[in-house]
Protein backbone atom coordinates (compact mmCIF):
# COMPACT_ATOMS: atom_id res chain seq x y z
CA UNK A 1 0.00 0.00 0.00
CA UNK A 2 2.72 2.35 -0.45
CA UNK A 3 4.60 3.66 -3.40
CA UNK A 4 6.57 1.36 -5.48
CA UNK A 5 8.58 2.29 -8.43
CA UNK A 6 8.03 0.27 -11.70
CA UNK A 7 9.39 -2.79 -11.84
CA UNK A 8 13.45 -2.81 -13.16
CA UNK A 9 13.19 -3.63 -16.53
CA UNK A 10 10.71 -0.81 -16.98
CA UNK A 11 12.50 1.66 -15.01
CA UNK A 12 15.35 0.99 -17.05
CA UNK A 13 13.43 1.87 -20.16
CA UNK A 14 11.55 5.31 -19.01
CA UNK A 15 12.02 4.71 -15.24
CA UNK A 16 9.28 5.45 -9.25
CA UNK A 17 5.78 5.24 -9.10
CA UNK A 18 6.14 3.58 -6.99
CA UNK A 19 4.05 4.23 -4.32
CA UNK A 20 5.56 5.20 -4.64
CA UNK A 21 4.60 0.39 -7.71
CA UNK A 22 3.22 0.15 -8.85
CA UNK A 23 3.73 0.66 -10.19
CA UNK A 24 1.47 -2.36 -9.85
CA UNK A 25 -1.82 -0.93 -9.77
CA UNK A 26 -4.69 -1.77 -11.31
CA UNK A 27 -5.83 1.65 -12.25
CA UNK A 28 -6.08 1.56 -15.75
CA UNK A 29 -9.25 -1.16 -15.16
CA UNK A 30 -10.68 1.63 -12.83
CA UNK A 31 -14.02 2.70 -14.99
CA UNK A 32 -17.54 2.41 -14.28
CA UNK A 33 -18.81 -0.60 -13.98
CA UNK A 34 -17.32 -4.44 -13.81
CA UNK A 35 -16.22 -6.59 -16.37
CA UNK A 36 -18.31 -8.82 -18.87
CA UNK A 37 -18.13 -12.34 -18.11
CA UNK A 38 -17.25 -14.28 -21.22
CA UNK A 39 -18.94 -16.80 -22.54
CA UNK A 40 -22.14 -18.33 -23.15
CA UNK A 41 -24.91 -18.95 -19.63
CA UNK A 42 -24.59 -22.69 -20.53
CA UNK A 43 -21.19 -22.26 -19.22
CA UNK A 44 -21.76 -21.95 -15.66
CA UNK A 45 -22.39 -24.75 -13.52
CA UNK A 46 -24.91 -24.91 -10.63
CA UNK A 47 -23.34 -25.46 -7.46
CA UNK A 48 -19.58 -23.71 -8.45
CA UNK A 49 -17.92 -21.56 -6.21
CA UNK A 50 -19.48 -18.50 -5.88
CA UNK A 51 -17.01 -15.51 -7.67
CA UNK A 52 -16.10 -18.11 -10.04
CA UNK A 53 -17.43 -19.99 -13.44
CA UNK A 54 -16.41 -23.06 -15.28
CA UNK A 55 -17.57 -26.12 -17.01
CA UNK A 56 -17.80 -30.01 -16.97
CA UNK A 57 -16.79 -32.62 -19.61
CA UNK A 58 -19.05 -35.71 -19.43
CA UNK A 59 -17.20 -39.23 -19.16
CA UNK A 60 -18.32 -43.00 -19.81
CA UNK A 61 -16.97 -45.69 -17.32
CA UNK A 62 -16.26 -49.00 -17.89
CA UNK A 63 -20.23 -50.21 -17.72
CA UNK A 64 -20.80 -47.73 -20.55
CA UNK A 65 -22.56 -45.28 -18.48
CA UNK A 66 -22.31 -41.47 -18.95
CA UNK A 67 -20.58 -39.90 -15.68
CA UNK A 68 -20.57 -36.50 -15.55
CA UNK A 69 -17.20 -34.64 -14.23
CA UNK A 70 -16.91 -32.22 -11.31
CA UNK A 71 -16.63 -28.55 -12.65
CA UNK A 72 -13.45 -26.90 -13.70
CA UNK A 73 -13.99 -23.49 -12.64
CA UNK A 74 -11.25 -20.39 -13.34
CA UNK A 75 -11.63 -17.32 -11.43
CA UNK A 76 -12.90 -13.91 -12.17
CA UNK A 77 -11.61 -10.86 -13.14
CA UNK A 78 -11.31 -8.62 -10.09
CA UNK A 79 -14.10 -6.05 -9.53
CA UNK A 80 -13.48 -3.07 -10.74
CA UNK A 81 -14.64 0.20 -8.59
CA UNK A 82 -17.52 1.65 -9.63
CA UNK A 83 -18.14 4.53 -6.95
CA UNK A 84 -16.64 7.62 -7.39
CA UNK A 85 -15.16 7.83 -4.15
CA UNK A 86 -12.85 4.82 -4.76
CA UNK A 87 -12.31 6.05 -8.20
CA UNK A 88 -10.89 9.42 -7.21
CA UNK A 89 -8.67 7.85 -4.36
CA UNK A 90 -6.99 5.70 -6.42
CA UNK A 91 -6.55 7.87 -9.29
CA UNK A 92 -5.13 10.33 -7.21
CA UNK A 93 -2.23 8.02 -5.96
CA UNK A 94 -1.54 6.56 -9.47
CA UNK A 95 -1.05 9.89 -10.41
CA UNK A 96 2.02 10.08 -8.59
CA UNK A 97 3.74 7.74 -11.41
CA UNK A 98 3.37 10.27 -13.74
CA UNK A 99 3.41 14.07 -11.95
CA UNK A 100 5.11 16.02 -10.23
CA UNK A 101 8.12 16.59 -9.05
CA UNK A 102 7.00 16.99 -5.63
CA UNK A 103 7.90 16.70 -1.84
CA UNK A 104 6.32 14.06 -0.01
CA UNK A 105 6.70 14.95 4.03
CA UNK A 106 6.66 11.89 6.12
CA UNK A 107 5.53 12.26 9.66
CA UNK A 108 5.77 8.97 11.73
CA UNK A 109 5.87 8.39 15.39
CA UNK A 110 7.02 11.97 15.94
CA UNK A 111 10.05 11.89 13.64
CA UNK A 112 9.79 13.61 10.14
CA UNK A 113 11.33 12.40 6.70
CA UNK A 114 11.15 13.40 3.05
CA UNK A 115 10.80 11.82 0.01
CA UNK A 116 11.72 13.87 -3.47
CA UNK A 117 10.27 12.29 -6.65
CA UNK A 118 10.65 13.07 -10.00
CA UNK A 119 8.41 10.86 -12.23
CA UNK A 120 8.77 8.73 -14.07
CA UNK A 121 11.73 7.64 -11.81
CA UNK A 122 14.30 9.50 -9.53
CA UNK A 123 13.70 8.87 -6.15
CA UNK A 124 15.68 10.67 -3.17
CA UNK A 125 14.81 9.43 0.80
CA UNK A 126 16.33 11.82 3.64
CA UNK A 127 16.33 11.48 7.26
CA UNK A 128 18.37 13.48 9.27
CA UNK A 129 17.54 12.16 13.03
CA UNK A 130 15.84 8.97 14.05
CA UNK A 131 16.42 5.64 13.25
CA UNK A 132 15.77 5.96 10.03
CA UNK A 133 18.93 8.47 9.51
CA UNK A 134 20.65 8.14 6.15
CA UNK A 135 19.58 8.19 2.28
CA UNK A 136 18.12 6.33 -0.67
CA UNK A 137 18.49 7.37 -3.80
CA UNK A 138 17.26 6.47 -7.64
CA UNK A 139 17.64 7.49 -10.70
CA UNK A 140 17.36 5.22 -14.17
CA UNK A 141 16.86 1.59 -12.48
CA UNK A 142 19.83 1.92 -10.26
CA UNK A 143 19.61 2.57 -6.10
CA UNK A 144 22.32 3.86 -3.61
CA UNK A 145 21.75 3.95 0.39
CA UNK A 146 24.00 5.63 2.53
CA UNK A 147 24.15 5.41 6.54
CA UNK A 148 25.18 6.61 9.86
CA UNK A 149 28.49 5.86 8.52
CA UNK A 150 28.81 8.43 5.68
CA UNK A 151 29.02 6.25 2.95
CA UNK A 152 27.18 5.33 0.02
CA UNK A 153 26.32 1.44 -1.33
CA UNK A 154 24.19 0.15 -3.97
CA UNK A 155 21.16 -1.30 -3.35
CA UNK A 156 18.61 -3.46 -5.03
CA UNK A 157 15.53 -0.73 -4.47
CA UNK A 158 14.59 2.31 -2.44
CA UNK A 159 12.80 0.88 1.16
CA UNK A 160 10.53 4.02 2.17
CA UNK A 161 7.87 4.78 -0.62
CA UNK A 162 4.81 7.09 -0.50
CA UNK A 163 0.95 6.09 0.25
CA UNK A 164 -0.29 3.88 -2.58
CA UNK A 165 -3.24 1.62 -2.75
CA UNK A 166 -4.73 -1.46 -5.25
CA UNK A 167 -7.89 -1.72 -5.99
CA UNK A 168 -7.67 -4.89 -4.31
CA UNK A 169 -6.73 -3.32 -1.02
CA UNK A 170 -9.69 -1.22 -0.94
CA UNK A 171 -12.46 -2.61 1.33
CA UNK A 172 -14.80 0.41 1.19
CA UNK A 173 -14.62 4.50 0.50
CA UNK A 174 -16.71 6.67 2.33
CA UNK A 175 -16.49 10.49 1.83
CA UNK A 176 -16.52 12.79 4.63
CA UNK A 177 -17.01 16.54 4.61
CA UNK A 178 -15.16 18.65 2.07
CA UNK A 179 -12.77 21.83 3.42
CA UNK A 180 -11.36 24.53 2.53
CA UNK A 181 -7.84 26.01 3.53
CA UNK A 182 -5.48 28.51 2.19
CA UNK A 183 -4.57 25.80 -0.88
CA UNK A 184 -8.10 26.27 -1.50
CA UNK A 185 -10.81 23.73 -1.35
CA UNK A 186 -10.30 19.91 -0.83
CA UNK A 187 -12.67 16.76 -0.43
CA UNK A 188 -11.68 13.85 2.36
CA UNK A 189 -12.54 10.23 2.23
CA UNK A 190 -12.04 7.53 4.96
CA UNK A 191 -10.65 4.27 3.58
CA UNK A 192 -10.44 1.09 4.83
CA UNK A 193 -8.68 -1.97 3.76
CA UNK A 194 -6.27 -5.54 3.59
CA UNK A 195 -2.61 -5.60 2.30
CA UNK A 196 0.07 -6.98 2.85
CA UNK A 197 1.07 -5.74 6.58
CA UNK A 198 -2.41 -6.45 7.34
CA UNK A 199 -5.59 -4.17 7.81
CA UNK A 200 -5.43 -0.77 7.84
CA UNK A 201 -7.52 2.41 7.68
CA UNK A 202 -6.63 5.84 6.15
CA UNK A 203 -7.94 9.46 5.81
CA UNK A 204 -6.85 10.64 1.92
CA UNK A 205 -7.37 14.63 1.34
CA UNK A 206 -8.09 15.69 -2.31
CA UNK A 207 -7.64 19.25 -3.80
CA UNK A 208 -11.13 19.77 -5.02
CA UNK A 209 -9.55 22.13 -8.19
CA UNK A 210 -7.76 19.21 -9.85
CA UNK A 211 -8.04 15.57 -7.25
CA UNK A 212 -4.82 15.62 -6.63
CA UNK A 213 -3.66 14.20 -3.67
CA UNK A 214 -2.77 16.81 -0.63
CA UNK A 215 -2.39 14.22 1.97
CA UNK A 216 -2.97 11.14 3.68
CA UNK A 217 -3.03 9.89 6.97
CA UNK A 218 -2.29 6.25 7.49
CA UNK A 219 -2.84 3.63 10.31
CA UNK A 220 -3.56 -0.21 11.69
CA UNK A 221 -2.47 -2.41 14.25
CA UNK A 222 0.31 -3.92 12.97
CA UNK A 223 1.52 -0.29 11.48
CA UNK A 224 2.79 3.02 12.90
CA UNK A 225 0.71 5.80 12.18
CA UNK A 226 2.12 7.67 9.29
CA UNK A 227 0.86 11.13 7.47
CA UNK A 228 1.82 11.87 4.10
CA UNK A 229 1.96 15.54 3.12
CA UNK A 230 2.65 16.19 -0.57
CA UNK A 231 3.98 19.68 -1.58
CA UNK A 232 3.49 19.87 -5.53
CA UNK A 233 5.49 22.28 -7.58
CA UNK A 234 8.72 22.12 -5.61
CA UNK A 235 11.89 22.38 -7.76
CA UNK A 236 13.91 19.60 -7.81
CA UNK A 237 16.52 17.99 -9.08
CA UNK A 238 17.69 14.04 -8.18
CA UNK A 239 20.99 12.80 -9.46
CA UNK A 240 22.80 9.52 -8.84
CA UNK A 241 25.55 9.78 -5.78
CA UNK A 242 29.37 10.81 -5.51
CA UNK A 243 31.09 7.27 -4.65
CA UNK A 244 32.08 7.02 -1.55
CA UNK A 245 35.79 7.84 -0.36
């Protein structure tokens, strides 16, 4: 549920989010409504699983008579979100593949982090107290951390990413009451939710003017409670590190 970049080979072509993967997500299939089933009613089977379809070949045994064979049933697509709500929230987060640059601000128990990202994939992770001191970089497929110690190594990835959702994640969207501050007017919605870390619920703020994402507050039980803060607009500029002495 956070950002991921794309995958490596992709990165390597055009290069984060990413969220951060995803990049992952299944926004493009995000449009009204759900998915056709293919095929033809006399495909399903009475008594299959619900959420699934599939069909049964008849056999003869050795008497000559005509058994027929359990079901072979295939799974769905998944659903796809049809309420706006969902819709916005998740196109708001994939959007951070492709915009920006911009600042994310990571609060979390008390200690505060950044995260620079230029799309489509420069990444740059500071932390200047905490236990999380040190730096991650990006840029083109290739990662560098450096330490307490000073100096820089590559890595496979980046480890601290952005919000990010699936639409698998989602559980339910509910909107609460929309704002106004002096970015101008925004729209909330409470989600809640599965991944991988376990459940988790989350407050995402929208700017009203264009749905991108201003912030989002994230927490569960097996999770500290993190808030997101994204500052669009910011200049930056991420480039690939010095080696180390």
């Amino acid at each position: 549920m956070s950002w991921r970049p794309a995958s490596r080979p992709t990165r390597r072509a055009v290069r984060h989010l990413g969220v951060l993967t995803a990049a992952v997500l299944l926004l493009p299939a995000c449009s009204s409504g759900s998915a056709s089933p293919t095929g033809s009613p006399t495909d399903s089977v009475a008594g299959s699983t619900p959420g699934t379809r599939g069909s049964a070949t008849a056999t003869v045994d050795a008497t000559g008579t005509t058994v027929a064979a359990a079901p072979s049933p295939t799974l769905t697509a998944p659903p796809t979100p049809d309420d706006p709500g969902t819709r916005a929230v998740l196109t708001a987060l994939d959007s951070l593949n492709s915009h920006g640059p911009y600042r994310i601000t990571l609060l979390t128990d008390g200690a505060t982090s950044y995260l620079d990202v230029v799309p489509p994939g420069s990444v740059h992770y500071h932390a200047g107290s905490g236990d999380t001191v040190g730096d991650e970089i990006a840029v083109d497929g290739a990662a560098w951390s450096r330490g307490p110690d000073g100096r820089w190594h590559t890595t496979d990835d980046v480890t601290h990413h952005g919000p990010q959702f699936t639409v698998a994640d989602v559980s339910a969207v509910v909107e609460a009451a929309p704002g106004q501050d002096a970015g101008g007017a925004y729209r909330s919605y409470r989600v809640t939710g599965r991944d991988g870390a376990g459940a988790y619920q989350a407050v995402v703020t929208l700017r009203t003017t264009d749905g991108r994402l201003r912030d989002a507050r994230l927490t569960g039980p097996d999770r500290p409670t993190t808030t997101y803060t994204i500052t669009w607009g910011t200049p930056l500029k991420i480039t690939p590190p010095l080696p180390s002495p």
